[in-house]
Protein backbone atom coordinates (compact mmCIF):
# COMPACT_ATOMS: atom_id res chain seq x y z
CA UNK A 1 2.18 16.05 -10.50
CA UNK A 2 -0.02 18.56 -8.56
CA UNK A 3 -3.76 19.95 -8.57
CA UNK A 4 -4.57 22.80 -10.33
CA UNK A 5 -5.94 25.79 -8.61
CA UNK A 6 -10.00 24.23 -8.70
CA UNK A 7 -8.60 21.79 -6.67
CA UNK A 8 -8.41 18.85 -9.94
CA UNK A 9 -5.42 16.71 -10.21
CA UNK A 10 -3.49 18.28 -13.62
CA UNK A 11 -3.73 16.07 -16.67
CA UNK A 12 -1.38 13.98 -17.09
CA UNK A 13 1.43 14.42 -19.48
CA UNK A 14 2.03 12.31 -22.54
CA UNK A 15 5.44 11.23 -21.09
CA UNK A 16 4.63 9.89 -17.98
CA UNK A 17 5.76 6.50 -17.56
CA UNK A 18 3.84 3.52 -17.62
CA UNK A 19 4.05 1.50 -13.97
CA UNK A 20 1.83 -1.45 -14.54
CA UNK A 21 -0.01 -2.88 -17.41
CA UNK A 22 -2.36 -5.20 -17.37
CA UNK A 23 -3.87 -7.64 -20.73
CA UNK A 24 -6.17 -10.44 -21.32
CA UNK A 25 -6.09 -10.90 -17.67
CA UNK A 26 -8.70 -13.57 -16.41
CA UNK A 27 -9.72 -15.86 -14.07
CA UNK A 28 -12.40 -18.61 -12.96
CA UNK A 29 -13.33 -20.32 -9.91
CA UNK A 30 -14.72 -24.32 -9.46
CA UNK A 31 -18.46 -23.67 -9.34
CA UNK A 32 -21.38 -25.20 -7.79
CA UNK A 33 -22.37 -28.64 -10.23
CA UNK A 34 -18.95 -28.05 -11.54
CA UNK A 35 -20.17 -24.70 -13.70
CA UNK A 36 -17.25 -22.21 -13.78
CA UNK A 37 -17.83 -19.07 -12.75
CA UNK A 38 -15.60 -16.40 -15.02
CA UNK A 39 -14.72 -13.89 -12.25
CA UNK A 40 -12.71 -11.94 -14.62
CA UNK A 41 -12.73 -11.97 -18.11
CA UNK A 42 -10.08 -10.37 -21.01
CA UNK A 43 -9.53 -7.57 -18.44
CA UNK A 44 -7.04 -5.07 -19.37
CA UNK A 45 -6.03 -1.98 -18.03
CA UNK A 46 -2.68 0.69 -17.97
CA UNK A 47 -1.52 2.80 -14.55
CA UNK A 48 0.90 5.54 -15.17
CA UNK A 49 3.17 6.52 -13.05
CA UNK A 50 2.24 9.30 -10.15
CA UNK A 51 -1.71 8.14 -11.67
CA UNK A 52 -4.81 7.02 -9.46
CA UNK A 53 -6.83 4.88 -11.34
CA UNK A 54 -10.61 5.09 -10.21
CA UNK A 55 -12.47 1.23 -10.34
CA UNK A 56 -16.15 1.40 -10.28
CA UNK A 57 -19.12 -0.86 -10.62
CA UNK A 58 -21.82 -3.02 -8.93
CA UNK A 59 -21.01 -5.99 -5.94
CA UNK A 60 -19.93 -8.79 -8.08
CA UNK A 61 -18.41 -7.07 -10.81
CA UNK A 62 -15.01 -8.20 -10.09
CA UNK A 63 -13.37 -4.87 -8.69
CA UNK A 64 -11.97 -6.69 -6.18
CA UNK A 65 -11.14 -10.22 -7.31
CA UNK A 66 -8.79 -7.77 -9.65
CA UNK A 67 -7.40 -5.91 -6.76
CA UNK A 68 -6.27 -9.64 -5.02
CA UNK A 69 -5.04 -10.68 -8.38
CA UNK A 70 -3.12 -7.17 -9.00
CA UNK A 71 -1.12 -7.98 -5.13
CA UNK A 72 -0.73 -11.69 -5.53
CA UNK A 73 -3.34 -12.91 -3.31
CA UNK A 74 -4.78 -14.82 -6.07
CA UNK A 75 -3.78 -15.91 -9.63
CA UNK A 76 -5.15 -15.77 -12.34
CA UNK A 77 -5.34 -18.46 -15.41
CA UNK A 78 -4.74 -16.28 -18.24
CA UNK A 79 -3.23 -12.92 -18.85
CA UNK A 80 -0.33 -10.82 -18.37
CA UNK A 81 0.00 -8.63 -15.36
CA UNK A 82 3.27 -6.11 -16.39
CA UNK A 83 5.44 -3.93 -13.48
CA UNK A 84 8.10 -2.11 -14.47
CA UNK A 85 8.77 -4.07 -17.39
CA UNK A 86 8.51 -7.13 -15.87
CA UNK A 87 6.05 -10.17 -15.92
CA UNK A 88 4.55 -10.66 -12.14
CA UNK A 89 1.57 -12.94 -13.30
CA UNK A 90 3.03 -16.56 -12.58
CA UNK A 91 5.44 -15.63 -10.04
CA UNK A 92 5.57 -17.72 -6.88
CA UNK A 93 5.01 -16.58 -3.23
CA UNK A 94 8.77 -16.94 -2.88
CA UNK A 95 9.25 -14.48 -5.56
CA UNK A 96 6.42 -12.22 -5.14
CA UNK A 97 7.82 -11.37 -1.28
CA UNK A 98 10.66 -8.64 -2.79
CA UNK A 99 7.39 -7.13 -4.75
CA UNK A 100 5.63 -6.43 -1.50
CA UNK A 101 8.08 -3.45 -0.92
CA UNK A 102 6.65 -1.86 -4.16
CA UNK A 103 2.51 -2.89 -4.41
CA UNK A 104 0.99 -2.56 -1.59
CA UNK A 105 -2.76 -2.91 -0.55
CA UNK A 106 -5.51 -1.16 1.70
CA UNK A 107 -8.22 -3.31 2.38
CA UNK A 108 -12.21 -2.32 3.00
CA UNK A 109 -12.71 -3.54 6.87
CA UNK A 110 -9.70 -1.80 8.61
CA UNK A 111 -10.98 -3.90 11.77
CA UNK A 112 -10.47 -6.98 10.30
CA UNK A 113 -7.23 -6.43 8.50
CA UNK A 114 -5.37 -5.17 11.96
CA UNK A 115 -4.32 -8.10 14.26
CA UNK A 116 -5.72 -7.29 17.83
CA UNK A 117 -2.83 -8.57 19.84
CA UNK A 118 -0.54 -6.08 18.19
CA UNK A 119 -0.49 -2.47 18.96
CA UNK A 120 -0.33 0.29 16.77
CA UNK A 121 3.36 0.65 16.95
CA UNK A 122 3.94 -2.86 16.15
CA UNK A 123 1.55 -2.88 13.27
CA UNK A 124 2.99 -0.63 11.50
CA UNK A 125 6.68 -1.56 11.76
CA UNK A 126 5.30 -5.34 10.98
CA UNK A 127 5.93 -4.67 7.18
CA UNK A 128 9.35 -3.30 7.82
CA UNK A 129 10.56 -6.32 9.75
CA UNK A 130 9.02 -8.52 7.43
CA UNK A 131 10.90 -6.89 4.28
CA UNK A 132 13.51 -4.78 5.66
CA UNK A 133 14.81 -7.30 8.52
CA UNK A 134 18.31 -5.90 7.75
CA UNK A 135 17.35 -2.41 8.90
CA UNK A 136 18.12 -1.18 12.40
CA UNK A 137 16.05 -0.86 15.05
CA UNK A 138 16.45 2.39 15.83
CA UNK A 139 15.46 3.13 12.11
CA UNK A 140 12.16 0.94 12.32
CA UNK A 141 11.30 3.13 15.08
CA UNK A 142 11.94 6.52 13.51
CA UNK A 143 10.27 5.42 10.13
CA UNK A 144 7.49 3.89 12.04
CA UNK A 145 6.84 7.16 14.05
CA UNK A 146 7.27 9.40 11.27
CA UNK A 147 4.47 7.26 9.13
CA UNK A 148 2.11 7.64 12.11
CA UNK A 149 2.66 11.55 11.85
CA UNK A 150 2.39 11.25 8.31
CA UNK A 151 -1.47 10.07 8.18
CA UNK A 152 -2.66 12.70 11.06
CA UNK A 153 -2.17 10.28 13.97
CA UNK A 154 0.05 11.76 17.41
CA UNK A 155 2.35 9.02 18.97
CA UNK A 156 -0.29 9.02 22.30
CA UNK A 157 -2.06 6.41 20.00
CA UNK A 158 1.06 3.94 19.44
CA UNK A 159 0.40 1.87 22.25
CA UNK A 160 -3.32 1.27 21.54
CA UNK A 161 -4.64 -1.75 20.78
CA UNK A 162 -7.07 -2.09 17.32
CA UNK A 163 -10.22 -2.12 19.42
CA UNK A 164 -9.40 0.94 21.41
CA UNK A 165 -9.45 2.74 18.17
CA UNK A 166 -12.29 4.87 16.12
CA UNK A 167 -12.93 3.34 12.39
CA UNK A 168 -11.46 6.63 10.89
CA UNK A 169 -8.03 6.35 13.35
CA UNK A 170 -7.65 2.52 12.30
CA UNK A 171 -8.27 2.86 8.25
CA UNK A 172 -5.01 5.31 9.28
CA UNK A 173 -3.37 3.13 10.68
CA UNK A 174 -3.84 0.57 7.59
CA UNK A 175 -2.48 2.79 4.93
CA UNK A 176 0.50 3.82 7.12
CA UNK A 177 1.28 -0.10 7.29
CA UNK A 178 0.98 0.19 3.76
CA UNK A 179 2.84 2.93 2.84
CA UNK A 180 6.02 2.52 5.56
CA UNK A 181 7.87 0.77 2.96
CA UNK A 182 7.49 3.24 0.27
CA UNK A 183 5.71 1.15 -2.09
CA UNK A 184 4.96 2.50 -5.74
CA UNK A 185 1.78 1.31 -5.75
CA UNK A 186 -1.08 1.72 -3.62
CA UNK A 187 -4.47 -0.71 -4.15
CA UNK A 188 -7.36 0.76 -2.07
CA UNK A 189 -10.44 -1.84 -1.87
CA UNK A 190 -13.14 0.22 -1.21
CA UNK A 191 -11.58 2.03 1.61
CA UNK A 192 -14.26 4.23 3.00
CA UNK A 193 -16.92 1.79 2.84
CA UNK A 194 -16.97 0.96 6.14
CA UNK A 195 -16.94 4.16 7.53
CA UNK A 196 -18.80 7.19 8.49
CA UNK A 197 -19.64 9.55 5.77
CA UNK A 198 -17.53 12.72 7.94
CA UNK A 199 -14.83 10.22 8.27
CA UNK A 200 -15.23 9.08 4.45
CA UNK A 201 -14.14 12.86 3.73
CA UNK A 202 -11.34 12.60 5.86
CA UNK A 203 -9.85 9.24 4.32
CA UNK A 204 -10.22 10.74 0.61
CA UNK A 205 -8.33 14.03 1.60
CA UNK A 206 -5.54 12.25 3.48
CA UNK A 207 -5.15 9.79 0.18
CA UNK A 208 -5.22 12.77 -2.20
CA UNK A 209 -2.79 14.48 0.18
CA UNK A 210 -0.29 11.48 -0.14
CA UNK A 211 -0.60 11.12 -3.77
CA UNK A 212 0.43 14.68 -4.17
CA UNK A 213 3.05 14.58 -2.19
CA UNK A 214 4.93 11.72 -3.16
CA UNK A 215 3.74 10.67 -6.28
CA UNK A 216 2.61 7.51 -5.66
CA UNK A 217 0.21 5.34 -8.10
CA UNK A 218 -3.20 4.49 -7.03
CA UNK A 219 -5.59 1.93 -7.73
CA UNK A 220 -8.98 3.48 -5.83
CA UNK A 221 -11.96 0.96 -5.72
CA UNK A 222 -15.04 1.97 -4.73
CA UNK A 223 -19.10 2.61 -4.76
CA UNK A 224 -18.54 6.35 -3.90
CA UNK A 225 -18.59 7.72 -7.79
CA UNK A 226 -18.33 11.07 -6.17
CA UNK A 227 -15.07 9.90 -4.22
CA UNK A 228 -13.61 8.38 -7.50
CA UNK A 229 -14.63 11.47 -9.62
CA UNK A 230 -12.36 13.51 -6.52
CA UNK A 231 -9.58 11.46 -6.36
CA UNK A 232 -8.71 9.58 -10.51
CA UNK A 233 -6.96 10.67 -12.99
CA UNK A 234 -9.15 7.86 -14.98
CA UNK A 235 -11.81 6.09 -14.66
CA UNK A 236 -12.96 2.12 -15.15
CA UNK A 237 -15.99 0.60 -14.87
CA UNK A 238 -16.64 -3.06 -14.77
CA UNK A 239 -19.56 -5.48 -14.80
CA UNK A 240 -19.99 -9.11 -14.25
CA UNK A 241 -15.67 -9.47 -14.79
CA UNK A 242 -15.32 -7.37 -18.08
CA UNK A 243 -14.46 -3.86 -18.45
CA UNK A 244 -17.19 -1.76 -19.79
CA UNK A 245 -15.55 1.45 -20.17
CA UNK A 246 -12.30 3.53 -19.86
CA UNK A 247 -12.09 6.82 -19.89
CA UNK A 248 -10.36 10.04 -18.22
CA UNK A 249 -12.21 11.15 -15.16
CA UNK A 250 -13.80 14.39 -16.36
CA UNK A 251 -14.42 12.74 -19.98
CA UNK A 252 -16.06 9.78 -18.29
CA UNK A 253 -18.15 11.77 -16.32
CA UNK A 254 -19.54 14.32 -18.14
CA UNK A 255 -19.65 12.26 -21.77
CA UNK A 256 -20.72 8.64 -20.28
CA UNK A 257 -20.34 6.34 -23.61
CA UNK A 258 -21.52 2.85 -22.11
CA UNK A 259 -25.36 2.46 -21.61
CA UNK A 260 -24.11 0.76 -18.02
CA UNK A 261 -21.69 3.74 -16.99
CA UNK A 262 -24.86 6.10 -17.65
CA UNK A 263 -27.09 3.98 -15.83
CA UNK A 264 -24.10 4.42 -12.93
CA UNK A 265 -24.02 7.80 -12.91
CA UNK A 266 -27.76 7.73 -12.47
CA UNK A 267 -26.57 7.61 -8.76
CA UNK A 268 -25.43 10.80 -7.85
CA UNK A 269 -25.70 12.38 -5.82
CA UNK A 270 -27.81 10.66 -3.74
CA UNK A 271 -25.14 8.82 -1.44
CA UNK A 272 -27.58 6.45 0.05
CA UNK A 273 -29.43 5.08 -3.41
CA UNK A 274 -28.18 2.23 -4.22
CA UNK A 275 -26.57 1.28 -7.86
CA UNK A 276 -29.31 -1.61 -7.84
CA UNK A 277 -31.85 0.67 -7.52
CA UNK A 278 -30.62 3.12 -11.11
CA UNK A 279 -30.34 0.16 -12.80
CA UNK A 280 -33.49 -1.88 -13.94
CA UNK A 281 -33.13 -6.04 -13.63
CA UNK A 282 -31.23 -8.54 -11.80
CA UNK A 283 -27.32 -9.49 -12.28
CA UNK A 284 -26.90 -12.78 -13.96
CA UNK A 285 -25.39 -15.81 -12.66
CA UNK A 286 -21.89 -15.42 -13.31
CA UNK A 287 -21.87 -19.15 -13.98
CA UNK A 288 -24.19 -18.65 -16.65
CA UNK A 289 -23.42 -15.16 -18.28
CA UNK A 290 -25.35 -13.58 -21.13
CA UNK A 291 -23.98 -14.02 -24.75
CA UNK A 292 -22.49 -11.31 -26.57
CA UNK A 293 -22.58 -8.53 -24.18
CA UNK A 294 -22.94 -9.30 -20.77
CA UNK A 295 -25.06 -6.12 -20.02
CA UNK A 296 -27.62 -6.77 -22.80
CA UNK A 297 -29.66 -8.20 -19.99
CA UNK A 298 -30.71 -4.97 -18.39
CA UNK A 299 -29.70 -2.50 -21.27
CA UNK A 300 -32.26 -0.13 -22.79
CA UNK A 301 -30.59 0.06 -25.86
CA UNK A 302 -29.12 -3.78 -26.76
CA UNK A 303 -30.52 -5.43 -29.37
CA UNK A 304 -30.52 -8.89 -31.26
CA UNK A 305 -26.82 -7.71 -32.54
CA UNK A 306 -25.45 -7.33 -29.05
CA UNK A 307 -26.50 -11.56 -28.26
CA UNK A 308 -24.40 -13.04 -30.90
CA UNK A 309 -21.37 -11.06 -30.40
CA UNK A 310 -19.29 -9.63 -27.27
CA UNK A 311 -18.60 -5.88 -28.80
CA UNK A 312 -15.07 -4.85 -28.82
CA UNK A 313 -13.32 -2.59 -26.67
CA UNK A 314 -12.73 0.80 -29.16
CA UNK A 315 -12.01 4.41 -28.72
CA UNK A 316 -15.09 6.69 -29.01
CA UNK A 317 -15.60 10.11 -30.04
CA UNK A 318 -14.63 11.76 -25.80
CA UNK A 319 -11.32 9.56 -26.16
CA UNK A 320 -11.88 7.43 -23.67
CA UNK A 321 -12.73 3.15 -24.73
CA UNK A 322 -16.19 1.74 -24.55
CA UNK A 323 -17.30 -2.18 -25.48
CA UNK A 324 -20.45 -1.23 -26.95
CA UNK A 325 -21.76 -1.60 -30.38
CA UNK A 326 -23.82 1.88 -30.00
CA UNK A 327 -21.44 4.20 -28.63
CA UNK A 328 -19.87 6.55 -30.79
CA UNK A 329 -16.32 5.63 -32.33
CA UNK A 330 -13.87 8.09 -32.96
CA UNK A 331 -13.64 9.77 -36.56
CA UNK A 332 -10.23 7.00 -38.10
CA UNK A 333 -6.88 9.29 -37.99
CA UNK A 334 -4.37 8.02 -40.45
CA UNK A 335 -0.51 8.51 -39.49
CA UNK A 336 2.38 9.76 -41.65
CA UNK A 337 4.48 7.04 -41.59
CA UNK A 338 7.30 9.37 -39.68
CA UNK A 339 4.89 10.27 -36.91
CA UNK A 340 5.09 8.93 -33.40
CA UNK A 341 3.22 5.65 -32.07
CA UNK A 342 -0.14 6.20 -30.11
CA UNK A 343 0.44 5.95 -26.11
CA UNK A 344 0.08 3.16 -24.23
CA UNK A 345 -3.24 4.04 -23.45
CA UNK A 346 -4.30 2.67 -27.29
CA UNK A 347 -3.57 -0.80 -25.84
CA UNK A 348 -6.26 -0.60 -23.91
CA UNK A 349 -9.02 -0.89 -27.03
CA UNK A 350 -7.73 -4.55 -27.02
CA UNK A 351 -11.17 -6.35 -27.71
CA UNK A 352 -12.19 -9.35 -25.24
């Protein structure tokens, strides 16, 4: 897959395989006076292969509860999470350790994810000795060296310590911990956010970079709509644990079907107004979410229809999915019986 000459990833084509697939996924924690709170709820989503996968929404939306869930961190209590054919949802630690060589994960606070005792050399190579202890040693050191170079840092920096490093130098160092064991897939929780806007740019063009190169699958979480619109194929936007909306990038955001995504895209491009600010109202207690549509709450258009029933996930008129009563469906198609079966992406209208 490469960019075209405007400097826009190329559509992706119709046979491009599908990596990871996610249905029905959910998951609750013990609440205060023994109220649940629904963290996710009948979350489903599809990642391609050589696709990055743009997650977007408000603090508390459940971008990246999902992300923990996606690696293994967490589990959920209903669903199915799909990789390469296979069923990864109820594995155990035991069995999710092989898996580590193919998802990998970028957290937000690359301060806090590096151990200080270690240096940079040694935090790198730490995923290799964990899941390649049969390799050599010379070949942990080559590999480690050449995934240093490969993110824009010069061996001088090897011997550092965390602390004697600038944000931008240590979020590099994170992803080439994360990418030294050629994983397939890459989750990035809100990468950037801790980081100067100069060094933001950097981050995204190193990421885009890789992807190009290698044709790895992304999953990029963020705030930054103007860093997701850069770097996804697709978008997804989430609110209080569902999925709101699914579309490609350019079709989300230029043809916004969900009253919420529009009230998202409010935002830009004013980098330092915040989401809560575009969007009128408080987020409800998760432990005591709205009927019917969970947005209703702060929605200009919802009416008494959208409190007695949660609208279903369905294609709309731009091609892209939307859970809203009001926003436009497409026009029915009906198939010869002899023609081929929609793409994966269809699954994705699965209603909550």
């Amino acid at each position: 897959m490469r960019m075209t000459a405007s400097g826009q990833f190329a559509r992706l084509k119709t046979g491009d395989a599908l990596l990871l697939a996610v249905r029905r996924l959910a998951l609750r924690y013990p609440g205060r006076d023994g109220v649940p709170v629904h963290a996710l709820r009948d979350v489903h989503l599809n990642l391609h292969e050589g696709e990055t996968l743009g997650i977007v929404g408000e603090s508390g939306c459940g971008k990246s509860t999902l992300a923990r869930v996606l690696v293994g961190l967490q589990s959920a209590n209903a669903g199915a999470i799909n990789f390469d054919g296979r069923d990864i949802s109820r594995l155990s630690e035991a069995q999710w350790r092989p898996l580590r060589r193919q998802i990998q994960m970028v957290f937000q606070d690359p301060a806090s994810s590096l151990d200080p005792r270690m240096t940079v050399e040694r935090i790198v190579a730490e995923p290799l000795e964990a899941l390649y202890p049969e390799s050599p040693a010379k070949e942990r050191t080559a590999r480690t060296r050449a995934a240093v170079q490969r993110v824009g840092l010069g061996d001088a920096l090897l011997k550092r310590h965390p602390h004697e490093l600038s944000g931008g130098q240590a979020q590099r160092v994170a992803i080439a911990r994360a990418l030294i064991v050629q994983p397939r897939i890459l989750i990035c929780d809100e990468p950037i956010s801790a980081l100067d806007v100069s060094v933001q740019a950097q981050i995204i063009n190193l990421l885009r970079d890789l992807q190009d190169e290698s044709g790895l699958s992304m999953i990029f979480i963020s705030h930054d709509l103007a860093a997701v619109r850069y770097l996804s194929h697709r978008v997804m936007v989430m609110y209080l644990g569902r999925v709101m909306e699914t579309a490609s990038s350019d079709t989300l955001f230029s043809k916004p079907q969900h009253p919420y995504t529009q009230a998202l895209l409010a935002a830009i491009p004013g980098r330092s107004t915040r989401e809560q600010r575009v969007i009128g109202g408080e987020v409800p207690d998760p432990r005591f979410p709205p009927s019917g549509c969970v947005f209703r709450t702060r929605c200009p258009v919802a009416d008494a229809r959208c409190a007695m029933a949660v609208p279903p996930s369905r294609r709309t008129i731009s091609g892209g999915f939307a859970a809203c009563f009001y926003a436009t469906p497409a026009p029915r198609v009906v198939h010869a019986p002899d023609e081929a079966p929609a793409r994966d992406d269809e699954d994705e209208g699965a209603s909550g």
